[in-house]
Protein backbone atom coordinates (compact mmCIF):
# COMPACT_ATOMS: atom_id res chain seq x y z
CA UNK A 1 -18.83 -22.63 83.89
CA UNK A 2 -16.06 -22.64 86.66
CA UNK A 3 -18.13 -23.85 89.16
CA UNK A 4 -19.57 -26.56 86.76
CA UNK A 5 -15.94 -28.07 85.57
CA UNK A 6 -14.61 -27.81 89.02
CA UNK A 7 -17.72 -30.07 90.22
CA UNK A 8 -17.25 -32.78 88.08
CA UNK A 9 -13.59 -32.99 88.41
CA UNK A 10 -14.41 -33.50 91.89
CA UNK A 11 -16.85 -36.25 90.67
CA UNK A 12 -14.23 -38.04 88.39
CA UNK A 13 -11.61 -38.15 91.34
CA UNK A 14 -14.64 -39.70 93.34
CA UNK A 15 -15.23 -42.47 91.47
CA UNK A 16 -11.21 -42.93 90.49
CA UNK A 17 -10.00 -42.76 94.43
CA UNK A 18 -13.10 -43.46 96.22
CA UNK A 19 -15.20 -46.00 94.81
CA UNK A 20 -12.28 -48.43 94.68
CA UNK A 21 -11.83 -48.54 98.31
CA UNK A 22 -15.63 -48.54 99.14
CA UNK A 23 -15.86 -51.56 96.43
CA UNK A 24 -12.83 -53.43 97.35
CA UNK A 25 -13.24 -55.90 100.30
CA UNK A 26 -10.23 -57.89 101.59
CA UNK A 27 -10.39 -61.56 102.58
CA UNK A 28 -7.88 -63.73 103.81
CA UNK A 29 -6.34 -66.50 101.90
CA UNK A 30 -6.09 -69.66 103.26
CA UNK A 31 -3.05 -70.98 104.60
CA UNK A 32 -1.78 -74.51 103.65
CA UNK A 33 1.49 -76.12 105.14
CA UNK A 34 2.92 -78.83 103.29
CA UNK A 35 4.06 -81.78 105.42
CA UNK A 36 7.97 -80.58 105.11
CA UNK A 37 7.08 -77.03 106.41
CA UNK A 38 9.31 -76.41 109.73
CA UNK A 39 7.44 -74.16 112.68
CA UNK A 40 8.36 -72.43 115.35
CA UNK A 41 6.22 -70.45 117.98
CA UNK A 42 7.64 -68.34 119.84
CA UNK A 43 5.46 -67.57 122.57
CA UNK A 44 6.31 -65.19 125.45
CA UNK A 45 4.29 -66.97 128.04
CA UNK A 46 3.02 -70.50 128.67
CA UNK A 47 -0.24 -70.26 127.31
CA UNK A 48 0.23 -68.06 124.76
CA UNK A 49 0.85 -70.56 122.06
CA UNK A 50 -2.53 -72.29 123.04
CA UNK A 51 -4.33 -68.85 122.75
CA UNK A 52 -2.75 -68.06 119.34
CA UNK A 53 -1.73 -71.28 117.37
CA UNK A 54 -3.49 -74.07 119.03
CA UNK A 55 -5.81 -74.64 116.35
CA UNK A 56 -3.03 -74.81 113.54
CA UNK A 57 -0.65 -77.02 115.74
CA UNK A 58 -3.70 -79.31 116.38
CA UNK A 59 -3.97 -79.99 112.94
CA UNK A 60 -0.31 -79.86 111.80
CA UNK A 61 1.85 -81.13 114.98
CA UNK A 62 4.60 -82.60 113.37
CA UNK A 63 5.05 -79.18 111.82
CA UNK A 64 5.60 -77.53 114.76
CA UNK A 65 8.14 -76.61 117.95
CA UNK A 66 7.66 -74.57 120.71
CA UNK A 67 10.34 -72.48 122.11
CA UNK A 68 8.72 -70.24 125.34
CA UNK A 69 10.55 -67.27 126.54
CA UNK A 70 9.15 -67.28 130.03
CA UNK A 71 7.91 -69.49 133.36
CA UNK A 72 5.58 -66.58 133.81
CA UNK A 73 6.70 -66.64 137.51
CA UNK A 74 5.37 -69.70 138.75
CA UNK A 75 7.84 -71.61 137.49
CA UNK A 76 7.09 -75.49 138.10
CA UNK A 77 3.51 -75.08 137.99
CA UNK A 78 3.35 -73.34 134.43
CA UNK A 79 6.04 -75.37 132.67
CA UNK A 80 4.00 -78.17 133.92
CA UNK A 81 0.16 -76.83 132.03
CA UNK A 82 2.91 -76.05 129.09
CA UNK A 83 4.24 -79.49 129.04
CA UNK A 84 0.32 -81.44 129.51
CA UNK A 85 -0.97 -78.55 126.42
CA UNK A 86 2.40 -79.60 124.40
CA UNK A 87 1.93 -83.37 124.63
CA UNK A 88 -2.15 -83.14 124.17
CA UNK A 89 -1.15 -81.26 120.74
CA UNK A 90 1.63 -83.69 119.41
CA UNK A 91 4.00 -80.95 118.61
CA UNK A 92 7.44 -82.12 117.73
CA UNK A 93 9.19 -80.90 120.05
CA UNK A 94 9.12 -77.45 122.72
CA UNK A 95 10.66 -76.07 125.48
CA UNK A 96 11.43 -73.04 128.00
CA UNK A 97 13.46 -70.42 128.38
CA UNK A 98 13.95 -68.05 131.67
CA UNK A 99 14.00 -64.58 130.19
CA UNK A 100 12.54 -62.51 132.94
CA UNK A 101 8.70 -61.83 132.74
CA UNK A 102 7.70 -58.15 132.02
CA UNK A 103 11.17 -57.75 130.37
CA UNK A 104 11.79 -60.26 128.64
CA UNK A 105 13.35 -56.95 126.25
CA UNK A 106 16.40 -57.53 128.19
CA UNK A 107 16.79 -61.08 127.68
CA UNK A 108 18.85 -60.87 123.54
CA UNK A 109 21.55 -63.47 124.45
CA UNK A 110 19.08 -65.72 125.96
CA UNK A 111 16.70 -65.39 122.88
CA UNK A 112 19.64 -65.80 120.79
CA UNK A 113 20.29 -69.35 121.68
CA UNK A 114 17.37 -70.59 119.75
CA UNK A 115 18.21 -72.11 116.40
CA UNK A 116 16.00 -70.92 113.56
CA UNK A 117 17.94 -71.94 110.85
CA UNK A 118 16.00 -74.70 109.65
CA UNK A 119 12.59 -73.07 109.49
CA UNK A 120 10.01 -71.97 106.85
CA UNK A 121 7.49 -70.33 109.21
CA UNK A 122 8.15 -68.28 112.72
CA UNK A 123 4.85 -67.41 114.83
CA UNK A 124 4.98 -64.88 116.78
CA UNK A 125 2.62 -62.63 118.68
CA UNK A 126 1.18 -59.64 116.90
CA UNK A 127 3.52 -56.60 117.46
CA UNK A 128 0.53 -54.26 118.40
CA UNK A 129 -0.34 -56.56 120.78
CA UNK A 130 -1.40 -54.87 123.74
CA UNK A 131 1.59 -56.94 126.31
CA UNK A 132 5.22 -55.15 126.20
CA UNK A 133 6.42 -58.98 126.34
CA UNK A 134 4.73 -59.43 123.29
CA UNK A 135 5.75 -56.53 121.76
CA UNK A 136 9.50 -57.09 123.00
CA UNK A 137 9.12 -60.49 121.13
CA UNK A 138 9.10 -58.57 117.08
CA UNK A 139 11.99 -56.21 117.85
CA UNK A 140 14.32 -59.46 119.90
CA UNK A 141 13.67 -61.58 117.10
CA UNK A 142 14.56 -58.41 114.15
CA UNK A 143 17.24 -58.37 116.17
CA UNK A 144 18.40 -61.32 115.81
CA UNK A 145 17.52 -62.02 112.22
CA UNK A 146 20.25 -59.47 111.77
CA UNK A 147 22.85 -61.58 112.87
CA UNK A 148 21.42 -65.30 112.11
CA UNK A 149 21.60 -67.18 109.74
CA UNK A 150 17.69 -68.54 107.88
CA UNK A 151 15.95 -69.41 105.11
CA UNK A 152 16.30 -67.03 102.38
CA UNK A 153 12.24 -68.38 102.33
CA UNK A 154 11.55 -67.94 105.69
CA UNK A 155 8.40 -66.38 106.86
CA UNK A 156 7.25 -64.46 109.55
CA UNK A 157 3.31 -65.07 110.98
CA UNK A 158 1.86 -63.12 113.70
CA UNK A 159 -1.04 -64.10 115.61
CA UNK A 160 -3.15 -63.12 117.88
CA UNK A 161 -3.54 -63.01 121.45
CA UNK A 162 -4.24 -59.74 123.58
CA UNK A 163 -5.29 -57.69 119.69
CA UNK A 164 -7.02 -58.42 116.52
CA UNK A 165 -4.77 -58.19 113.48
CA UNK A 166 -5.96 -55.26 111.53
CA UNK A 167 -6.49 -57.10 107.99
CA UNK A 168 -5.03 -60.71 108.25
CA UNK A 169 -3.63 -62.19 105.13
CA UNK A 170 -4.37 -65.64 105.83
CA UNK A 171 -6.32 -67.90 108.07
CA UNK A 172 -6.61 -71.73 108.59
CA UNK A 173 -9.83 -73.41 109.68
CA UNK A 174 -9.75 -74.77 112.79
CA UNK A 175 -13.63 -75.78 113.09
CA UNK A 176 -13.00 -79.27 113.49
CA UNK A 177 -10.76 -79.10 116.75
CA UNK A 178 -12.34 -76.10 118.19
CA UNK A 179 -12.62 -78.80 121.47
CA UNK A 180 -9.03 -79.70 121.65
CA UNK A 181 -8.03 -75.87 121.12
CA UNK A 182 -10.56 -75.30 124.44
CA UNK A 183 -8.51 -78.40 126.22
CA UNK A 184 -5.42 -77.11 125.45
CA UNK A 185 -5.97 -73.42 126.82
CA UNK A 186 -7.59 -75.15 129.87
CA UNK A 187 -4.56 -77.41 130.28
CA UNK A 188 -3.24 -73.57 131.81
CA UNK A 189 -5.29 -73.97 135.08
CA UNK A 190 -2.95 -71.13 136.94
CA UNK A 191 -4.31 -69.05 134.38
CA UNK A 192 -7.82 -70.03 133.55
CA UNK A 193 -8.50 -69.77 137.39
CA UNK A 194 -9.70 -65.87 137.09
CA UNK A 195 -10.23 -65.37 132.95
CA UNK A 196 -12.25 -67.94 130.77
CA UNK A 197 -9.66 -67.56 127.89
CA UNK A 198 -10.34 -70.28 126.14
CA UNK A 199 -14.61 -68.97 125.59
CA UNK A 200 -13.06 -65.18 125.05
CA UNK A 201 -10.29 -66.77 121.79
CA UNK A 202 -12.78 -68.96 120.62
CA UNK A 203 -15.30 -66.64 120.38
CA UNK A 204 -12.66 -64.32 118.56
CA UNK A 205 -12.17 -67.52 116.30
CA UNK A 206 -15.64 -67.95 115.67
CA UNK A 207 -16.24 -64.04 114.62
CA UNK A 208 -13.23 -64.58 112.49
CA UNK A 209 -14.73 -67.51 110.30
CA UNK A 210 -17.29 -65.48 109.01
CA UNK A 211 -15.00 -64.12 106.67
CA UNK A 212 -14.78 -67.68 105.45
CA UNK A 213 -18.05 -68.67 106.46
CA UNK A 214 -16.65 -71.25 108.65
CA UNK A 215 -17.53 -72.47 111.89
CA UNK A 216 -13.83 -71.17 113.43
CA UNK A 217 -10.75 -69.79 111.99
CA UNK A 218 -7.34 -68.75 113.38
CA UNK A 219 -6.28 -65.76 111.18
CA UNK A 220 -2.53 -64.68 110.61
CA UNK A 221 -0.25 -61.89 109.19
CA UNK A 222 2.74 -62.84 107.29
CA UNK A 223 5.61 -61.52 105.56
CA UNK A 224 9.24 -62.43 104.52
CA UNK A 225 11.94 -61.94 106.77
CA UNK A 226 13.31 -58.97 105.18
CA UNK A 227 10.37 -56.84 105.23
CA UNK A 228 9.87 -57.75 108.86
CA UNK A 229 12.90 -56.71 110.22
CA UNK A 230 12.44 -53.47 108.15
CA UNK A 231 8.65 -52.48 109.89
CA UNK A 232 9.77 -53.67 113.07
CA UNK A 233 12.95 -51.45 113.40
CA UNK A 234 11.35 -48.44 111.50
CA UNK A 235 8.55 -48.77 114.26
CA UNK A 236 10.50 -48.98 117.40
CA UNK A 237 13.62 -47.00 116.46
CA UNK A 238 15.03 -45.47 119.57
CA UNK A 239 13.74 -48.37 121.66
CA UNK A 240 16.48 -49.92 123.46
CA UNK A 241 17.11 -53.16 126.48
């Protein structure tokens, strides 16, 4: 009798804990900007913003600025891809900063000159992504948050660049300007010279749209200011410049 109760307890906390996980399948919700939606990437390096938001600034450049942390130490030459990628894609506005690349964790003040206020929507790159300059980018901006005034609605979107997000929350169909995505990576010839980028994103892209069943999709994690800045310092307490 023992033995028998004990076995379907075990069965009932089966199908109460179990089954819901097995049964449950996450997809991501689409992602809609309204014309009066402000953006800012952030991107670490010139290229970066190609490899992780061109799609969505394609579609929506009006939306969107473009603030980069780093010449990636060519200076000239890679402002110059940034600025022929920036002007292909229509953004509003973008420009560079000179935090030092490969630490660009020491460059707070620097980072702290950029005005983000006036915006609904950050982009960032994905804070398990496998760069310490991305990484650095998460805890400079929690950082800053701190001390900044924003949005009470402000938002927080990481994408992707060196590492998949584990379980994006939203995506945003990029299928038809899959060509001026490729054009704008490829506008980064310093960079493109030893790694086809633009074939090894899109073909991340392309996986991604099944989800969707779409021909290409740039996915995204987002969250509210508040809860960023509270995952980003619980995961890199004791991390300092």
């Amino acid at each position: 009798m023992k033995r028998f109760f004990v076995k379907n307890i075990y069965r009932l906390l089966l199908n109460r804990i179990y089954n819901p996980f097995i049964e449950t399948n996450l997809k991501p919700l689409e992602l809609n900007l309204t014309p009066e939606d402000k953006c800012l990437v952030i991107a670490p390096h010139p290229d970066d913003e190609s490899i992780g938001c061109g799609g969505i600034m394609k579609l929506h450049p009006k939306n969107f600025d473009v603030t980069c942390l780093t010449h990636g130490n060519i200076n000239d030459i890679r402002f110059e891809e940034m600025q022929h990628a920036m002007e292909f894609a229509g953004v509003n506005s973008y420009k560079m900063l000179n935090l030092k690349d490969k630490n660009i964790i020491a460059g707070q003040s620097e980072f702290n000159t950029i005005d983000i206020s006036q915006y609904d929507y950050i982009f960032i790159p994905y804070i398990f992504d496998q760069h310490r300059d991305h990484k650095a980018v998460s805890l400079l901006l929690a950082n800053k948050l701190q001390k900044s005034r924003y949005k009470s609605t402000l938002q927080i979107a990481y994408y992707e660049v060196w590492s998949t997000i584990n379980l994006p929350q939203y995506y945003v169909n990029i299928s038809n300007v899959i060509e001026d995505k490729k054009k704008m990576i490829n506008f980064h010839k310093s960079q493109i010279a030893t790694r086809n980028y633009a074939e090894k994103i899109l073909g991340l892209n392309s996986y991604r749209g099944l989800l969707r069943g779409l021909e290409a999709v740039e996915c995204f994690s987002i969250m509210n200011a508040a809860d960023f800045t509270r995952i980003v310092k619980r995961l890199t307490t004791g991390i300092t410049e």
